[in-house]
Protein backbone atom coordinates (compact mmCIF):
# COMPACT_ATOMS: atom_id res chain seq x y z
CA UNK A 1 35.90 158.33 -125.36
CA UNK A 2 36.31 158.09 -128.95
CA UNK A 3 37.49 161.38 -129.09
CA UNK A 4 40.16 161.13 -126.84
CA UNK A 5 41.02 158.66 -128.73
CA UNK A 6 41.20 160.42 -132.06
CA UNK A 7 42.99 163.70 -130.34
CA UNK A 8 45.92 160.91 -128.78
CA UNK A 9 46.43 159.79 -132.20
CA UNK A 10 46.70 163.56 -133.65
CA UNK A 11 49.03 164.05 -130.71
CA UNK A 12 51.16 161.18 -131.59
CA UNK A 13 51.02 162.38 -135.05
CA UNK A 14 52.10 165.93 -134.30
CA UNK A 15 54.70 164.42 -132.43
CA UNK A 16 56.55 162.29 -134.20
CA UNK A 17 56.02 165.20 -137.66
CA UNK A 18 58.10 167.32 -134.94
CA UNK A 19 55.49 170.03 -134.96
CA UNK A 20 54.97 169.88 -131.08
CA UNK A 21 56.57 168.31 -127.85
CA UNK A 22 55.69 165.30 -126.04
CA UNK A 23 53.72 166.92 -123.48
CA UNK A 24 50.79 167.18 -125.93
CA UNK A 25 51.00 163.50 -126.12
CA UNK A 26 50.66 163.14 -122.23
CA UNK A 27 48.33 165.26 -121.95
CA UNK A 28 46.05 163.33 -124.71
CA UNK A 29 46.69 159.98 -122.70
CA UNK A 30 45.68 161.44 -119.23
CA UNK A 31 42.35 162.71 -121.27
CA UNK A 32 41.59 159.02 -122.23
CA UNK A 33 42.43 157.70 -119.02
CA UNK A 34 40.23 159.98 -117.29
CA UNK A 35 37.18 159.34 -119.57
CA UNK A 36 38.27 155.69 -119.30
CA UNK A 37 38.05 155.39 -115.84
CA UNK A 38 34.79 157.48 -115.43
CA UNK A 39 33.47 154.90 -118.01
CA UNK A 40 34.63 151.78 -115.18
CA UNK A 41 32.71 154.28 -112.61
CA UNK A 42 29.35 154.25 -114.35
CA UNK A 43 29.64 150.42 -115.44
CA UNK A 44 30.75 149.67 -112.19
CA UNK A 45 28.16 151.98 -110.38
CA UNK A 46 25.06 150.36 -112.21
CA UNK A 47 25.39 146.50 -111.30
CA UNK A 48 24.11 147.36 -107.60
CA UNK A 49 21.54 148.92 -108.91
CA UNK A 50 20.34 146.70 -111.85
CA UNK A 51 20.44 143.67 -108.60
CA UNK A 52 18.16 145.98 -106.77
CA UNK A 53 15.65 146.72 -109.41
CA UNK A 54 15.88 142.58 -110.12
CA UNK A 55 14.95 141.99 -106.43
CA UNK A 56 12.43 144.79 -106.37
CA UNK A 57 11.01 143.23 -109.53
CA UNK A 58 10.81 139.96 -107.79
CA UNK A 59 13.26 138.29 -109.66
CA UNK A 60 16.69 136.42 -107.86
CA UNK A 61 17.46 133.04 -106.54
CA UNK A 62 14.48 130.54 -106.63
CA UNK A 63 13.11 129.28 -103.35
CA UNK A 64 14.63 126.67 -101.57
CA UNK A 65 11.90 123.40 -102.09
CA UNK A 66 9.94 121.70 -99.32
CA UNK A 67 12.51 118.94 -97.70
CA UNK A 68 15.48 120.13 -99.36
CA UNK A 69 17.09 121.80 -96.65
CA UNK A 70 19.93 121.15 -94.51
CA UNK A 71 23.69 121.40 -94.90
CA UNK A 72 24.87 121.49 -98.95
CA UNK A 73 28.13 120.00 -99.51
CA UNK A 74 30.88 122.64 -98.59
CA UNK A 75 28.89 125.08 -96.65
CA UNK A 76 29.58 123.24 -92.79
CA UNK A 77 32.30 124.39 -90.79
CA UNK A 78 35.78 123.55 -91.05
CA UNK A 79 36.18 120.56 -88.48
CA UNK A 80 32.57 119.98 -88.65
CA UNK A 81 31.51 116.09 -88.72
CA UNK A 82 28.29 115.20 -90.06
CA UNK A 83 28.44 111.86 -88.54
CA UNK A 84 29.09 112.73 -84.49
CA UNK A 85 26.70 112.16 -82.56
CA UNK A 86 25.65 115.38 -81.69
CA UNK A 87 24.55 115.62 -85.06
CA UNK A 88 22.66 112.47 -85.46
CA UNK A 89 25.19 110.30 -87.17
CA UNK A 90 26.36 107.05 -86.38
């Protein structure tokens, strides 16, 4: 990616010195957004992957503890009471 970098700034260079048109300049910035966004790809392509080899590794979210199960605060049901009776409460 540096490169298409560097061959923008010639471009831009070349451009404004008059010795070519702007369509060498366009052409350098769809190089570097192509190469940019093939960069996102592969970044972007290796988190699944890096959570699967974690998980096949054995690694992730620690087991929940003996008697501290049940409902954590935000994760019942909109309209849900805790307190009917139905569920126990009062």
């Amino acid at each position: 990616m540096e490169a298409e970098q560097h061959i923008l700034r010639l471009a831009e260079t070349r451009y404004s010195g008059g010795v070519t048109g702007y369509l060498e300049v366009f052409d350098a910035q769809r190089s570097l957004f192509t190469a940019e966004f093939g960069e996102v790809q592969a970044v972007s392509g290796q988190v699944p992957s890096l959570i699967r080899l974690c998980k096949a590794l054995g690694h992730g979210w620690p087991p929940t503890p003996e008697g501290a199960g049940g409902p954590i605060a935000g994760d019942q049901s909109p309209g849900e009471n805790l307190e009917s009776p139905a569920n126990g409460g009062l």
